[in-house]
N, C-alpha and C. Protein backbone atom coordinates (compact mmCIF):
# COMPACT_ATOMS: atom_id res chain seq x y z
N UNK A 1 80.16 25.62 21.86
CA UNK A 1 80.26 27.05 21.59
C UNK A 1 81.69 27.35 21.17
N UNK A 2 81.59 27.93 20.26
CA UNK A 2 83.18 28.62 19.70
C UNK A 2 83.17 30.00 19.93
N UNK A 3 84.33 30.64 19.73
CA UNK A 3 83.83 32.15 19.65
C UNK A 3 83.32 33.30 18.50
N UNK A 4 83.16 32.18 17.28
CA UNK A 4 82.20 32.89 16.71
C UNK A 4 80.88 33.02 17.18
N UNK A 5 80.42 32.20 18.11
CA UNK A 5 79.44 31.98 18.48
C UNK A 5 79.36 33.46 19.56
N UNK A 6 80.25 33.95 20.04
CA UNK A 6 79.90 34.89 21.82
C UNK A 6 79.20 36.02 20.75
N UNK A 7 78.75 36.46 19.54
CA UNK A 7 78.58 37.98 19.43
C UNK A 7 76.74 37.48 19.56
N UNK A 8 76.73 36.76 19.00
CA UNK A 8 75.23 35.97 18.82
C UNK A 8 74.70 35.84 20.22
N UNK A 9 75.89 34.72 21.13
CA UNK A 9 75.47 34.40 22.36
C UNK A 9 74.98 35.85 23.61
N UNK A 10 76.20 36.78 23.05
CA UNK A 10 76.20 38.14 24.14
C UNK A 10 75.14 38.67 23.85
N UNK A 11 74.66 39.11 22.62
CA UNK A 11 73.32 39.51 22.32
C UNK A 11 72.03 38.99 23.37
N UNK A 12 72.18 37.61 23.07
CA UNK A 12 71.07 37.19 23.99
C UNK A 12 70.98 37.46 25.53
N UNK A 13 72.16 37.05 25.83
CA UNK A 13 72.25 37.59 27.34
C UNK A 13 72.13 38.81 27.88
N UNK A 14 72.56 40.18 26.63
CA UNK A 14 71.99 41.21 27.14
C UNK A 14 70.37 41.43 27.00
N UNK A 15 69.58 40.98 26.30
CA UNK A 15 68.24 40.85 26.64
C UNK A 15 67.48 39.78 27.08
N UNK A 16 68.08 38.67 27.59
CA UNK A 16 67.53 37.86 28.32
C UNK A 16 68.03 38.20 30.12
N UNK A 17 68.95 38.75 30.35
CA UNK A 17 68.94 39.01 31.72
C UNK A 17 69.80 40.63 31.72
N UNK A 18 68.68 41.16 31.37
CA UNK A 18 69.37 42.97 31.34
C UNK A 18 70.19 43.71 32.29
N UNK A 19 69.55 42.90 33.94
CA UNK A 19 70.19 43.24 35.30
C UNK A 19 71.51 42.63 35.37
N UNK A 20 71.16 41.71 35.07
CA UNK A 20 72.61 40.45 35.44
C UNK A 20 73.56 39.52 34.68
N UNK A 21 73.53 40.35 33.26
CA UNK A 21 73.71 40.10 32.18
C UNK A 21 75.62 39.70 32.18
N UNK A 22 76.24 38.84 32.03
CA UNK A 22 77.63 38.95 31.47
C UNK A 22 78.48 39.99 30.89
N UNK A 23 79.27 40.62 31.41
CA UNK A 23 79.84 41.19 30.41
C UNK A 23 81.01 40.25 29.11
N UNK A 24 80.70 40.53 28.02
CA UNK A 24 80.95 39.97 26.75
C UNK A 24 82.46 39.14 26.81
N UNK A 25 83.68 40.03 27.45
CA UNK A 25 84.61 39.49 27.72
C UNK A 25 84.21 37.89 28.56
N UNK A 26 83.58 37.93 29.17
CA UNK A 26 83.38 37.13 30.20
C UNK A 26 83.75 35.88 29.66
N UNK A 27 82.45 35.69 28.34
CA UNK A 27 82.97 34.64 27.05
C UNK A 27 83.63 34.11 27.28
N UNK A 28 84.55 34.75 26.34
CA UNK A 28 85.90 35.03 26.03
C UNK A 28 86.93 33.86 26.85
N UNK A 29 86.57 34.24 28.12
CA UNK A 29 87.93 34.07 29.31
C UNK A 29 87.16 32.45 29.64
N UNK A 30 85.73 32.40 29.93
CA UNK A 30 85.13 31.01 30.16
C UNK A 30 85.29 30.12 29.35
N UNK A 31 85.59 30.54 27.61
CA UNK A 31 85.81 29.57 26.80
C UNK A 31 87.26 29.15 26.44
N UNK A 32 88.28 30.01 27.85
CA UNK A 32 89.77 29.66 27.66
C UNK A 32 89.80 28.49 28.68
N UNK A 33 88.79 28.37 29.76
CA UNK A 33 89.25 28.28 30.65
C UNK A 33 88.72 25.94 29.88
N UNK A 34 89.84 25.44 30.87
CA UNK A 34 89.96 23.68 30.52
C UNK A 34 88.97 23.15 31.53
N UNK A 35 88.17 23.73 32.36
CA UNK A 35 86.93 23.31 32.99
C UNK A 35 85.87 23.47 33.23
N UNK A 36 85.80 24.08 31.63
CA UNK A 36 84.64 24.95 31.14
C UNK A 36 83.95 24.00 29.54
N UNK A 37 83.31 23.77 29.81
CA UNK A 37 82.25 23.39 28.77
C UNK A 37 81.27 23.81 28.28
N UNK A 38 80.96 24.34 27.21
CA UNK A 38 79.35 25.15 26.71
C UNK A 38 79.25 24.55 25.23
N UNK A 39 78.24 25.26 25.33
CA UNK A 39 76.94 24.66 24.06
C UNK A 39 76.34 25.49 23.52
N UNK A 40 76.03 25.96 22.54
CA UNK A 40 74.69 26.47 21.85
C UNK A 40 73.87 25.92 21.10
N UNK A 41 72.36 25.98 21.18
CA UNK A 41 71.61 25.61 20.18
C UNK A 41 71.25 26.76 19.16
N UNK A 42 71.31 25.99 17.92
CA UNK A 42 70.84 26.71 16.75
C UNK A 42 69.93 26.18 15.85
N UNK A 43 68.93 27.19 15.45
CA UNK A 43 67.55 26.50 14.47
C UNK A 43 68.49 26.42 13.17
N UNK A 44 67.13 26.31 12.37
CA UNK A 44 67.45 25.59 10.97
C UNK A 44 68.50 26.43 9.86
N UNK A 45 68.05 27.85 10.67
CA UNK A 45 68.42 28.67 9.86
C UNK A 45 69.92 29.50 10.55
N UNK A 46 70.26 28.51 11.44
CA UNK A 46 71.82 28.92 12.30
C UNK A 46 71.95 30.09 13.22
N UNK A 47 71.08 30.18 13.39
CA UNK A 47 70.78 31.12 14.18
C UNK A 47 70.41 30.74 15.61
N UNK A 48 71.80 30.93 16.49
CA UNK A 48 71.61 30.70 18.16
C UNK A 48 70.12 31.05 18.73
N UNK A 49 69.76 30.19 18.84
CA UNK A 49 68.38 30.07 20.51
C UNK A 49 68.35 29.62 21.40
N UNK A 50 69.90 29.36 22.03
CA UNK A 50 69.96 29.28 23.55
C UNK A 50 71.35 28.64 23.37
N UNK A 51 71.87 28.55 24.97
CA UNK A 51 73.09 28.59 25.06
C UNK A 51 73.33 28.18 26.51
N UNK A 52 74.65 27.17 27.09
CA UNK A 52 74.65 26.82 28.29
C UNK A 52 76.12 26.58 28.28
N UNK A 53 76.12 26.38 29.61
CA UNK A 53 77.68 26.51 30.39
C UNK A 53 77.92 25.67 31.20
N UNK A 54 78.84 24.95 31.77
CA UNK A 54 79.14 23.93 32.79
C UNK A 54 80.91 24.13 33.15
N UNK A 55 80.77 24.48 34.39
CA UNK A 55 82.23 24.27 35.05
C UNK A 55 82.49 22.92 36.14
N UNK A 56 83.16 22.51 35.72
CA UNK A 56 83.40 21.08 36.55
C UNK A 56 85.02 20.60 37.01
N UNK A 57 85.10 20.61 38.27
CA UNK A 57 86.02 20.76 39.00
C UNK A 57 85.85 19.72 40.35
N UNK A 58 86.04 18.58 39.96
CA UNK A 58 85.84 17.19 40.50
C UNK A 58 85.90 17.47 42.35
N UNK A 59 84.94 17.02 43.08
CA UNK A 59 83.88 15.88 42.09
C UNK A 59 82.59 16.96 42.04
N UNK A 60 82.90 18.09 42.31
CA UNK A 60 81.83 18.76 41.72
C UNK A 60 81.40 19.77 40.38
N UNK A 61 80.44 19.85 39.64
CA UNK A 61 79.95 20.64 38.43
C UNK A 61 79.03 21.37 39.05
N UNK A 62 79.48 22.68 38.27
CA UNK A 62 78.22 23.73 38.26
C UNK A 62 78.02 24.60 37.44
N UNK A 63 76.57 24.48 37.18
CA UNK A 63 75.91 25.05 36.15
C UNK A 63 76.43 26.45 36.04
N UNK A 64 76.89 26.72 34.73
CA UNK A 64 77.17 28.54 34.74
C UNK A 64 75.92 29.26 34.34
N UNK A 65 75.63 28.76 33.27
CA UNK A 65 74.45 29.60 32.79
C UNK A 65 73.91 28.67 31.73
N UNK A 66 72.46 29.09 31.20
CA UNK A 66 71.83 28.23 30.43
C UNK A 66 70.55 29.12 30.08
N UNK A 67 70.20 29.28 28.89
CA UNK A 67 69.28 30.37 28.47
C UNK A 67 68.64 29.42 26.71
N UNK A 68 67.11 30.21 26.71
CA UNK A 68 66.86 29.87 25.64
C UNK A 68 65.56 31.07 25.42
N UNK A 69 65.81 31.42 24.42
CA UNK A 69 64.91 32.51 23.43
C UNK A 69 63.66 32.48 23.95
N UNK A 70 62.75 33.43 24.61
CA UNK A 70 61.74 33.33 25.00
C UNK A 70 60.87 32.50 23.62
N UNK A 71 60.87 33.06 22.94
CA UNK A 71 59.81 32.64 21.54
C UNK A 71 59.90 31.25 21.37
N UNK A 72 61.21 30.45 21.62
CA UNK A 72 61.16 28.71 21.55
C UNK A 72 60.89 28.48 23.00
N UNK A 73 60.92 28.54 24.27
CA UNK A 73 60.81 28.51 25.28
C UNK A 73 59.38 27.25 25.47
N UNK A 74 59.87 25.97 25.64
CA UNK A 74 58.55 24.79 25.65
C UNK A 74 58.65 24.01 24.71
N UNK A 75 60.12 23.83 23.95
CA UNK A 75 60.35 23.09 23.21
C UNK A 75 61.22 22.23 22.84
N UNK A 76 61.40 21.89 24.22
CA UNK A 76 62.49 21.15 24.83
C UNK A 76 64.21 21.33 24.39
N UNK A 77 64.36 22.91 24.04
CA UNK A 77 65.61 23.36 23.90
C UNK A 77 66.43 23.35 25.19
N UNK A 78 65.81 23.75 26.04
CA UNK A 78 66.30 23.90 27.58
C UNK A 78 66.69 23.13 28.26
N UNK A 79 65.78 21.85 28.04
CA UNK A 79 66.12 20.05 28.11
C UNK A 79 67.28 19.59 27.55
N UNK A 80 67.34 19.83 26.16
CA UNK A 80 68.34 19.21 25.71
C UNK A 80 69.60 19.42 26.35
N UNK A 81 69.90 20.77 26.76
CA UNK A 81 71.01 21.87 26.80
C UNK A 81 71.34 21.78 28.30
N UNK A 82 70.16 21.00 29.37
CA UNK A 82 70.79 21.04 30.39
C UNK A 82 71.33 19.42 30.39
N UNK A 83 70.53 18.52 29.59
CA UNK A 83 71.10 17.35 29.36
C UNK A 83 72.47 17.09 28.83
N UNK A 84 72.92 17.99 27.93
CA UNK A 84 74.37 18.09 27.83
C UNK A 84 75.29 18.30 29.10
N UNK A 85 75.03 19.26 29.63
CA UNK A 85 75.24 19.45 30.90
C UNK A 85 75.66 18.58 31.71
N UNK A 86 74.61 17.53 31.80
CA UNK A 86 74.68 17.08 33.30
C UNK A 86 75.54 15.67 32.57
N UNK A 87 75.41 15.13 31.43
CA UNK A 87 76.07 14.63 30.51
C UNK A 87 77.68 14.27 30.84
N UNK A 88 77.98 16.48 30.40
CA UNK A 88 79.52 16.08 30.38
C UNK A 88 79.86 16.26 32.00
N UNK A 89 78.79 16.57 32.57
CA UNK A 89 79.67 16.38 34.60
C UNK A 89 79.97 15.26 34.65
N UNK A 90 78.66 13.62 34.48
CA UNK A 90 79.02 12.36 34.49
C UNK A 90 80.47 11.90 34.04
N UNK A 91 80.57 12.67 32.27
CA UNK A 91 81.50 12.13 31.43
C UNK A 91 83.00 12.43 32.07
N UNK A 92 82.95 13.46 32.86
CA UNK A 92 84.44 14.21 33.35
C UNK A 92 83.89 13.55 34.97
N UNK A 93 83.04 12.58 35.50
CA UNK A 93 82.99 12.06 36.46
C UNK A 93 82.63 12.71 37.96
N UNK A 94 81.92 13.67 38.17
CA UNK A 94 81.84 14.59 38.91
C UNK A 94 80.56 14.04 39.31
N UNK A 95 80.32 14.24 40.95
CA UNK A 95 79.47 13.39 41.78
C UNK A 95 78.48 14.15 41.83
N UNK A 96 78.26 15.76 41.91
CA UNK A 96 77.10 16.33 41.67
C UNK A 96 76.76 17.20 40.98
N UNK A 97 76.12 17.89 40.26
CA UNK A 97 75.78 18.99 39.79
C UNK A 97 75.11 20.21 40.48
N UNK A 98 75.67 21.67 40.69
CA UNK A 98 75.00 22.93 41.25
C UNK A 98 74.75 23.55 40.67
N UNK A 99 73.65 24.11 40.99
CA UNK A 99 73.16 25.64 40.61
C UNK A 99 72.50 26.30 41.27
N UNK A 100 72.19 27.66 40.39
CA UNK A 100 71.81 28.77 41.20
C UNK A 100 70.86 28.83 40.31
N UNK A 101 69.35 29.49 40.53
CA UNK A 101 68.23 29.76 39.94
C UNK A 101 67.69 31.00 40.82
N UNK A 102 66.67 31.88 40.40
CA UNK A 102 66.66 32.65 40.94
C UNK A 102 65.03 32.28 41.15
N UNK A 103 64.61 33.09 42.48
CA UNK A 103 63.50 33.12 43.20
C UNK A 103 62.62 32.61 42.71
N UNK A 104 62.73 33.71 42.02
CA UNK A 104 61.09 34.17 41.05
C UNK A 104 61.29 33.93 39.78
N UNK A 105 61.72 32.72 39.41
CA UNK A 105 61.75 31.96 38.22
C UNK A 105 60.97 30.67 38.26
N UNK A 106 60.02 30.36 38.84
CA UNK A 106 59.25 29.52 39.07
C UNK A 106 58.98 28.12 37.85
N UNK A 107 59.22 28.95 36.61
CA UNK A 107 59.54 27.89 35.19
C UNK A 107 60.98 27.09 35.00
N UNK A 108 62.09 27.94 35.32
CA UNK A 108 63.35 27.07 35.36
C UNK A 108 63.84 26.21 36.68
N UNK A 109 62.22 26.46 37.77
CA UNK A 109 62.91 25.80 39.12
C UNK A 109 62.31 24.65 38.93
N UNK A 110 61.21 24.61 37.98
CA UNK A 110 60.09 23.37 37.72
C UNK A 110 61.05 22.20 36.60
N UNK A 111 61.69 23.05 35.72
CA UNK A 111 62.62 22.36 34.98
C UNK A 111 63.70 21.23 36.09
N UNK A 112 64.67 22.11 36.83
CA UNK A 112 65.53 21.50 37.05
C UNK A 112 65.00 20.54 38.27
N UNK A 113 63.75 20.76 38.96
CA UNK A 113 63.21 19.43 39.84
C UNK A 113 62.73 18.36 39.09
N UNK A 114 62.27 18.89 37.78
CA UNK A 114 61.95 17.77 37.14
C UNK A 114 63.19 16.96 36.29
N UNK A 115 63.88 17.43 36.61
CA UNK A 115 65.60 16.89 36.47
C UNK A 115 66.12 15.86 37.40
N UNK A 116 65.33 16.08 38.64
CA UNK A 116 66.18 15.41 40.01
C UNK A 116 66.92 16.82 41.12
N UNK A 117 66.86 17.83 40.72
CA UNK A 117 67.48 18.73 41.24
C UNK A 117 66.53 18.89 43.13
N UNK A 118 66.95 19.25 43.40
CA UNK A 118 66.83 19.21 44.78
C UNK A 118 66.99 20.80 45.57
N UNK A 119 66.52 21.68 46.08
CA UNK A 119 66.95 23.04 46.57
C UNK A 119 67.54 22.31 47.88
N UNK A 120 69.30 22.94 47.93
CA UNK A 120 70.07 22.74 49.04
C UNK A 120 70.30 24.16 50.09
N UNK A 121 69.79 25.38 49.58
CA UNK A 121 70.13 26.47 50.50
C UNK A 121 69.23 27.27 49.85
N UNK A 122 69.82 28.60 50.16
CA UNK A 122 69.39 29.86 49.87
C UNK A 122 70.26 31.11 49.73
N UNK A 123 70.57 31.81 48.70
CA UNK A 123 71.57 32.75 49.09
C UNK A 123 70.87 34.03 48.93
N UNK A 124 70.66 34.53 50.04
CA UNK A 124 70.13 35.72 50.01
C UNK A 124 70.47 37.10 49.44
N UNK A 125 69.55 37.28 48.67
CA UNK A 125 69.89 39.01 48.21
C UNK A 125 70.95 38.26 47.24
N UNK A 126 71.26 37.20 46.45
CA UNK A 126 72.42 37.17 45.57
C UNK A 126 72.33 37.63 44.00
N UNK A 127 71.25 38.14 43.20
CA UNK A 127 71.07 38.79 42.43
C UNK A 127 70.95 40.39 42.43
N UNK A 128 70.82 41.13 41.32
CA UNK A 128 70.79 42.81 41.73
C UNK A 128 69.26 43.11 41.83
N UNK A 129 68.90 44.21 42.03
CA UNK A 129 67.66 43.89 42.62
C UNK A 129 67.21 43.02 44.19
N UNK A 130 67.84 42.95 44.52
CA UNK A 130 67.59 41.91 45.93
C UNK A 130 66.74 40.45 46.04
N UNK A 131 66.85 40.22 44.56
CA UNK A 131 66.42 38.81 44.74
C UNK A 131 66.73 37.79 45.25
N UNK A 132 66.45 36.38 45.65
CA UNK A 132 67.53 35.10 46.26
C UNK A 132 67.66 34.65 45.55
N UNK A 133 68.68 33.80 45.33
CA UNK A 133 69.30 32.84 44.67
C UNK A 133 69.13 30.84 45.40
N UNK A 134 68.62 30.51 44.77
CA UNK A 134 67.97 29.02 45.29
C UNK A 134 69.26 27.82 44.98
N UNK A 135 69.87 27.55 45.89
CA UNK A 135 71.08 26.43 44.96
C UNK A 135 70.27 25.20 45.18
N UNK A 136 70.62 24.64 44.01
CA UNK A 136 69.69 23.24 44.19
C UNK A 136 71.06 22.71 43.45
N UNK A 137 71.16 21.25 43.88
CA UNK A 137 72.09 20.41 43.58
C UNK A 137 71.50 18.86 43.08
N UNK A 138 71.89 17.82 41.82
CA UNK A 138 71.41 16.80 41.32
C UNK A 138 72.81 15.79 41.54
N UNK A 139 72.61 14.86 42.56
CA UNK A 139 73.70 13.67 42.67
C UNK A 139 73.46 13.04 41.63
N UNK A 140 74.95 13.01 41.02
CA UNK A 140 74.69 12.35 39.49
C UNK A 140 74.44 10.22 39.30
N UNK A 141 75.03 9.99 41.27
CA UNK A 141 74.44 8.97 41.04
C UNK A 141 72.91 8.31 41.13
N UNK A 142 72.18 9.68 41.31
CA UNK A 142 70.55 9.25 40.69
C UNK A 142 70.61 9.78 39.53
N UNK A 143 70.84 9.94 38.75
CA UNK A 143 71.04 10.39 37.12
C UNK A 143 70.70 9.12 36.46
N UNK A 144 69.22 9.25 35.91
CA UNK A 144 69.07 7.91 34.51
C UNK A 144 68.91 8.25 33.32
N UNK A 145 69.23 10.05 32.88
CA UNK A 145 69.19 10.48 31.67
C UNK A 145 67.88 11.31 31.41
N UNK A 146 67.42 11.72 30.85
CA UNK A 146 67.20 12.83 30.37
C UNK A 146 65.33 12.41 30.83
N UNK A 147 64.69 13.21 32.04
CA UNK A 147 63.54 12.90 32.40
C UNK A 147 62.28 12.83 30.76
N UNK A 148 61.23 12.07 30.89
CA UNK A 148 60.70 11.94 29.62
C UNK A 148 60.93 12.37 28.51
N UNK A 149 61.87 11.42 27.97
CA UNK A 149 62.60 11.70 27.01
C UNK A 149 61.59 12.19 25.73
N UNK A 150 62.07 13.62 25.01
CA UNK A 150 61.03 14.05 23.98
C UNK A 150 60.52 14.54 24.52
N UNK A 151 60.19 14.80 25.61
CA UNK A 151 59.49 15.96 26.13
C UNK A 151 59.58 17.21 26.91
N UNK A 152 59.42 18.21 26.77
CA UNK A 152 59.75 18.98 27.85
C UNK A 152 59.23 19.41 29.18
N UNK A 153 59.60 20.39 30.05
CA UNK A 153 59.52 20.76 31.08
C UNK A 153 57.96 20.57 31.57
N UNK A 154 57.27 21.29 31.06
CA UNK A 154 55.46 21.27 30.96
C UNK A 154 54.93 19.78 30.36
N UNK A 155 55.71 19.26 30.53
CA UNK A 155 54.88 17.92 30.01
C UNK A 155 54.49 17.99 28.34
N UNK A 156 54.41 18.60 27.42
CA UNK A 156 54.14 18.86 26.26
C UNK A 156 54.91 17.93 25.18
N UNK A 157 54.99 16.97 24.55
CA UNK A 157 55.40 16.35 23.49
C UNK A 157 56.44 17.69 22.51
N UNK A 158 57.17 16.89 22.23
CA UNK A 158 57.80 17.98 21.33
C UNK A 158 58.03 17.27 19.75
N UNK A 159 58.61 17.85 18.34
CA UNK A 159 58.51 17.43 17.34
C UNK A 159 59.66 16.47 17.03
N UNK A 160 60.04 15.90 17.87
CA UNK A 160 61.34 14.98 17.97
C UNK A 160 62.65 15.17 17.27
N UNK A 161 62.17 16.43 16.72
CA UNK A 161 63.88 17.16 16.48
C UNK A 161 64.62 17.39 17.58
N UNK A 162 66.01 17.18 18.06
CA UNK A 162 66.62 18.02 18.92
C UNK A 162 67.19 19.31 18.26
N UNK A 163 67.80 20.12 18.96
CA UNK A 163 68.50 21.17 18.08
C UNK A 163 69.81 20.83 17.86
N UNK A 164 69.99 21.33 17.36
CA UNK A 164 71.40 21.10 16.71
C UNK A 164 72.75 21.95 17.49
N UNK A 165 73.48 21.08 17.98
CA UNK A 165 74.41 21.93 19.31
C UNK A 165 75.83 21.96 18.68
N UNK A 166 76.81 22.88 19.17
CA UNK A 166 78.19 22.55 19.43
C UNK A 166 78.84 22.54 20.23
N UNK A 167 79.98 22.35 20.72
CA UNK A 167 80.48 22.49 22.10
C UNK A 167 81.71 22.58 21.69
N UNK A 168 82.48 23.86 22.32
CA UNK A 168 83.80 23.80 22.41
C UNK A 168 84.78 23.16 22.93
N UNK A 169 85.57 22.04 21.98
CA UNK A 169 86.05 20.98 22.85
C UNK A 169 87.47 21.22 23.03
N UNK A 170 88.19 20.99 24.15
CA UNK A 170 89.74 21.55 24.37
C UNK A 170 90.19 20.12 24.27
């Protein structure tokens, strides 16, 4: 992700999470920061459909955020993008990966178990609205790469394109 990329990226985040959405600066300051890593995917036509984040601060990484366009959603964009992810924690050497998922997301909690992810707690009431927040954590020394490769979350074959990513590299 560069910052031509945040007007595209902010867009999405204000209608992919309307409650709990980033404010735009936020970007900005995450893509200054030297232990910050992100990504966007873009279709054919360059146009961002999802986008992810990783802060890693030895020996632990954690997931910032990671989103993909409802309309591609099952097409192993989400895969790829957390595979970068867990990628550059290994690559910068970091022993586990965290995150936060929320309750009642039952599709991105299926993703990241089918990752290796593991639920380690619970943080209560940590979204607006009073939802929980589920931390699940993946020791990167069970990490063998990217669960059925080509496929995504639902088990579904995909067209063996990946998307096409960038990452802001410091």
């Amino acid at each position: 992700m560069t910052e031509d990329d945040i007007p595209a990226v902010d867009a999405l985040e204000q209608k992919l999470f309307p409650a709990d959405a980033w404010p735009t600066e936020m970007f900005y300051e995450e893509l200054a920061q030297d232990t910050r890593s992100y990504y966007v995917a873009v279709d054919a036509l360059g146009e961002v459909i999802g986008y992810a984040g990783l802060m890693c601060v030895r020996p632990i990484a954690d997931v910032q955020t990671i989103a993909v366009v409802p309309e591609r959603e099952g097409q192993g964009i989400g895969s790829r993008l957390l595979t970068l992810l867990i990628e550059q924690a290994a690559e910068q050497r970091a022993e586990d990966v965290l995150l936060e998922v929320r309750a009642d997301n039952p599709r991105a909690q299926r993703l990241y178990r089918w990752f290796g992810f593991e639920q380690i707690h619970v943080r209560p009431r940590y979204y607006r609205g009073g939802t929980d927040a589920l931390i699940m954590r993946l020791k990167l020394k069970d990490w063998a790469g990217m669960p059925g490769a080509g496929r995504d979350a639902a088990g579904a074959g995909t067209s063996g394109k990946q998307p096409k990513t960038t990452e802001e590299r410091r």
